[in-house]
N, C-alpha and C. Protein backbone atom coordinates (compact mmCIF):
# COMPACT_ATOMS: atom_id res chain seq x y z
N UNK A 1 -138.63 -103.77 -56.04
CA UNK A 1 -137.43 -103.57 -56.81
C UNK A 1 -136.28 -104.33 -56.15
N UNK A 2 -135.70 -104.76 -57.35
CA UNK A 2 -134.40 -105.63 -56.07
C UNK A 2 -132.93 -104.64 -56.32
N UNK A 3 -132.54 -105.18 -55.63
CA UNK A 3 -131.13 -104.21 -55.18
C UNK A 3 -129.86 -105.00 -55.98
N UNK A 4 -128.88 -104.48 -56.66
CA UNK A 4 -127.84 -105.28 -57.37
C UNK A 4 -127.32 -106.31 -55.99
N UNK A 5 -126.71 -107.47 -56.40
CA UNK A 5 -125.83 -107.75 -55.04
C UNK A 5 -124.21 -107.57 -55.40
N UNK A 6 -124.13 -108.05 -54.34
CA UNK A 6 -122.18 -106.91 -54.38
C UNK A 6 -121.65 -107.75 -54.80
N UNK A 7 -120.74 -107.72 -55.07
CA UNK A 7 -119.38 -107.98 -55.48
C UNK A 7 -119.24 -109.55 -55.47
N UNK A 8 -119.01 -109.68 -53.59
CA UNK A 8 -118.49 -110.95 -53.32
C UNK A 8 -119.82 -112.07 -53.75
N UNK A 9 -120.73 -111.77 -54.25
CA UNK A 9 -121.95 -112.59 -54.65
C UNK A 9 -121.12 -113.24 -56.10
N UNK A 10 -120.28 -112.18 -56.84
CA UNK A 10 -120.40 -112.75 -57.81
C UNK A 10 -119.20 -113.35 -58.24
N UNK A 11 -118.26 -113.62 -57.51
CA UNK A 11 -117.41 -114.69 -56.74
C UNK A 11 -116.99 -116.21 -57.85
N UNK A 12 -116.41 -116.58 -58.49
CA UNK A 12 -116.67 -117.46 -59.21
C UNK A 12 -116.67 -118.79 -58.06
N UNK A 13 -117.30 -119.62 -58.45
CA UNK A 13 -117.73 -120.99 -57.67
C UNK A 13 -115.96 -121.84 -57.44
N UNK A 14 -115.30 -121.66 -58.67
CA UNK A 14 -114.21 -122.39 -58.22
C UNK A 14 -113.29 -121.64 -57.48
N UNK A 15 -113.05 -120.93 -56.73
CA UNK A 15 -112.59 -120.19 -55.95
C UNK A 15 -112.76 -121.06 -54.61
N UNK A 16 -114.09 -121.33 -54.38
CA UNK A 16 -114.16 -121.77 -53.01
C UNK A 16 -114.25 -123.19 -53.67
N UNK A 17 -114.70 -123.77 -54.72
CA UNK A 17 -114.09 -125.34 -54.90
C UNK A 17 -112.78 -125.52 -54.90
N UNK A 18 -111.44 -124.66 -55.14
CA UNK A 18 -110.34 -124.93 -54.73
C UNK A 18 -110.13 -125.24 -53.34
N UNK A 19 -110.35 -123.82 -52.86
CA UNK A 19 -110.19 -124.09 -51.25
C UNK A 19 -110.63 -124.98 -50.53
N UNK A 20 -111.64 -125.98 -51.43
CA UNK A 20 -112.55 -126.83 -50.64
C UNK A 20 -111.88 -128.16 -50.95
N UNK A 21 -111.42 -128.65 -52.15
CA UNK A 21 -110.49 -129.47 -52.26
C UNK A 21 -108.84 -129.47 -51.64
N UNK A 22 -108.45 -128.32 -51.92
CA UNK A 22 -107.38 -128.23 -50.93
C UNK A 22 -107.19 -128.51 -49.26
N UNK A 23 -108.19 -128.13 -48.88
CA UNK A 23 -108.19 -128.77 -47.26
C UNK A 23 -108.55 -130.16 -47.35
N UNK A 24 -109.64 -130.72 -48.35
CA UNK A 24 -109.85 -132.21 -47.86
C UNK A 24 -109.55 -133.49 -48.85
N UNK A 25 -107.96 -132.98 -49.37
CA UNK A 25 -107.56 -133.96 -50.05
C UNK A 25 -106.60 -135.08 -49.35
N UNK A 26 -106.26 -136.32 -49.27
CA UNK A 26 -105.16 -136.57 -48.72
C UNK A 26 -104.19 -136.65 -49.04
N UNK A 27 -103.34 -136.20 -47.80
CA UNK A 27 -101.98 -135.99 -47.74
C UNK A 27 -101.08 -136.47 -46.39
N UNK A 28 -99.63 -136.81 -47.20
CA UNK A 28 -98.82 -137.55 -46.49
C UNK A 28 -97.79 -136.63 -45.67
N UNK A 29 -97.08 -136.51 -44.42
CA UNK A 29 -96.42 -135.36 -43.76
C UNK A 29 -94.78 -136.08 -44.48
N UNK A 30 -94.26 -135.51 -45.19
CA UNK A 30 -93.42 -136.43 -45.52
C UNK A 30 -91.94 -135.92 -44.75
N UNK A 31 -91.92 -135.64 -43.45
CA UNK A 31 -91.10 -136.30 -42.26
C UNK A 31 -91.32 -137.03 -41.48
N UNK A 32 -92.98 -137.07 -41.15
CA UNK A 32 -93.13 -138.13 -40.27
C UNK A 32 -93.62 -139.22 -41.01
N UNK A 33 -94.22 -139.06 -42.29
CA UNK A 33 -94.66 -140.22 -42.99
C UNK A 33 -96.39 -140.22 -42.74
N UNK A 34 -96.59 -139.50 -41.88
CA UNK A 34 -98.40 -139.35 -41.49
C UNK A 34 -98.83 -139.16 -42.60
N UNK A 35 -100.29 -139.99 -42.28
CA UNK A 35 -101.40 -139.64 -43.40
C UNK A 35 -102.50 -139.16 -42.72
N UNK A 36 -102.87 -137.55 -43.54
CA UNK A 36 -104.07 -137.37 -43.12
C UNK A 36 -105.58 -137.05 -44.40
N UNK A 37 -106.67 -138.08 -43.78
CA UNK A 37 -107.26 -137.92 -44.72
C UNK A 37 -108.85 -137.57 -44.10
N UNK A 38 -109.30 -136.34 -43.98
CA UNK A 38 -110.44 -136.00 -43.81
C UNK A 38 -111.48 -136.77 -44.12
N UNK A 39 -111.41 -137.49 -45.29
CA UNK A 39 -112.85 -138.14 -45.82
C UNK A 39 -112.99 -139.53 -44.84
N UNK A 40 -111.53 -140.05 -44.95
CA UNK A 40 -111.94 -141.02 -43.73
C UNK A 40 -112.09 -141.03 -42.06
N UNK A 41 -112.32 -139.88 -41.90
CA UNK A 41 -113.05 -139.73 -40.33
C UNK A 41 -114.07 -139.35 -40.62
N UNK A 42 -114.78 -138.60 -42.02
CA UNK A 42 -116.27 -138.02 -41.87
C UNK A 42 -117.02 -138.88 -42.72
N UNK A 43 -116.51 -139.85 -43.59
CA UNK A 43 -117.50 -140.32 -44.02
C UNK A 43 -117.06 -140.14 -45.53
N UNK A 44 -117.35 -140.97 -46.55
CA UNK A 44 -117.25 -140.73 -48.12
C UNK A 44 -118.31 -139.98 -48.69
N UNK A 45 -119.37 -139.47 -48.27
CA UNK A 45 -120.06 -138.52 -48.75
C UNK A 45 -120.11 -137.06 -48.03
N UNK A 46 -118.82 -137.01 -47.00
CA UNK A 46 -119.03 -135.89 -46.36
C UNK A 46 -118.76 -134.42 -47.69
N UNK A 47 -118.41 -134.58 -48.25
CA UNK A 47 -117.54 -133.65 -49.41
C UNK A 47 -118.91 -133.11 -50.12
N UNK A 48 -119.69 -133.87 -50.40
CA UNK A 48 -120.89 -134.01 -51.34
C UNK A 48 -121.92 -133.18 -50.35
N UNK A 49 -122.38 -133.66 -49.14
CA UNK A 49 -123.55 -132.84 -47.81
C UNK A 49 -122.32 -131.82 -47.63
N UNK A 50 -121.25 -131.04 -47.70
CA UNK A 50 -120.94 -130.42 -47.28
C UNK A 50 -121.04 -129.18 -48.84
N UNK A 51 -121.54 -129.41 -50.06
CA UNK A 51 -121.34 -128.60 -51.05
C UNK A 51 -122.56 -128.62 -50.52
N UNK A 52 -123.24 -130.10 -50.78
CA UNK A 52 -125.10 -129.13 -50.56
C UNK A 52 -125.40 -128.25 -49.80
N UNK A 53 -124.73 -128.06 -48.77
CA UNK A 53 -125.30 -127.41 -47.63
C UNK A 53 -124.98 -126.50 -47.88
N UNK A 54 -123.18 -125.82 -48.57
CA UNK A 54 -123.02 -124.62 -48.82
C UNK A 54 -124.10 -123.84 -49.86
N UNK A 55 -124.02 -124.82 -51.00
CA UNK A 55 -125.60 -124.72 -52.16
C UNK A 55 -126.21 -123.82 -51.54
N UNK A 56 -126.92 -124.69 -50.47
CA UNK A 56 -128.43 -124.66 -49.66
C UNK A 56 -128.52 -123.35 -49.18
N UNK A 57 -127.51 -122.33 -48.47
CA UNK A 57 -127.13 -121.63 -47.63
C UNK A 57 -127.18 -120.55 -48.86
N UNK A 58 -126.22 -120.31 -49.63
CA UNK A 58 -125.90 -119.54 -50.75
C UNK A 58 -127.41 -119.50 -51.21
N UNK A 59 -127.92 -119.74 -51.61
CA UNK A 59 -129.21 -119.82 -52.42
C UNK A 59 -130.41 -118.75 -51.06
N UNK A 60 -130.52 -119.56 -49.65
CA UNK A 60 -131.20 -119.03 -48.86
C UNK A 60 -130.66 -117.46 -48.69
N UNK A 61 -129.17 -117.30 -48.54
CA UNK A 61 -128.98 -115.81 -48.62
C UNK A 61 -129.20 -114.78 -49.84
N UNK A 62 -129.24 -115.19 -50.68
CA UNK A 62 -129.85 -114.90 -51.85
C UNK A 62 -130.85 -114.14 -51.56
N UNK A 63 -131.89 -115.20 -51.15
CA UNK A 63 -133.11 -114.66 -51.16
C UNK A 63 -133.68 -113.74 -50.35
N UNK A 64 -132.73 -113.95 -48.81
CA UNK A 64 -133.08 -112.70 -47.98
C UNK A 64 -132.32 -111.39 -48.76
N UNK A 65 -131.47 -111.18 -49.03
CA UNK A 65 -130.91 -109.74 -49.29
C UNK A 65 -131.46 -109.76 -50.10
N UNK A 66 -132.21 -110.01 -51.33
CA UNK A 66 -133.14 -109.68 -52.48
C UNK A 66 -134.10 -109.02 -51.92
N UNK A 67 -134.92 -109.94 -50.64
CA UNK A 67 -136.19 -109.58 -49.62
C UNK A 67 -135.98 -108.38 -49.15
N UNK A 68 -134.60 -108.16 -48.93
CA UNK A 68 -134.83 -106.50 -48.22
C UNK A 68 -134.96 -105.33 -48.80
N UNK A 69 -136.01 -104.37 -47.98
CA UNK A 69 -135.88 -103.53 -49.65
C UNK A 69 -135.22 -102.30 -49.22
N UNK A 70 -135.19 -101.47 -50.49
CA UNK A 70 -134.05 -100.83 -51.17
C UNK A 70 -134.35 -99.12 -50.14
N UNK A 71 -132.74 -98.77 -49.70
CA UNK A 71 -133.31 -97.96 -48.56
C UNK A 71 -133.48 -96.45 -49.81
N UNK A 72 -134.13 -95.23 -49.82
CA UNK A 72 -134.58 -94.14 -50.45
C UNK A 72 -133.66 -93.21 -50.11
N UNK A 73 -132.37 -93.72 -50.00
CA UNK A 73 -131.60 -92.36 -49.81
C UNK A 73 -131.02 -92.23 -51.20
């Protein structure tokens, strides 16, 4: 039997695609004029291996808390 999952499972996806664009967009400090742009120190596909992996992860936890079973109290 599987167990409902909670809450934060059901989380809408753009929630953390905001937050995930918000940290690695670029941006200019506009007193000092700095530019900082995440994608160009990690790479142009870092954005892309960094959803898969969240994917990858999300999906694997999935499957363990499904795996555990349901306590009889």
């Amino acid at each position: 039997m599987r167990r409902p999952l909670g809450r934060t499972s059901r989380a809408p996806a753009a929630k953390w695609a905001k937050w995930l664009t918000d940290r690695y967009q670029m941006k200019v400090d506009r007193a000092s004029g700095i530019k900082t742009d995440s994608n160009d120190r990690a790479g142009r596909r870092y954005i892309e291996n960094l959803v898969a992996r969240i994917v990858r992860v999300s999906g694997e936890t999935v499957e363990i808390v499904e795996s555990v079973p349901t306590l009889g109290v």
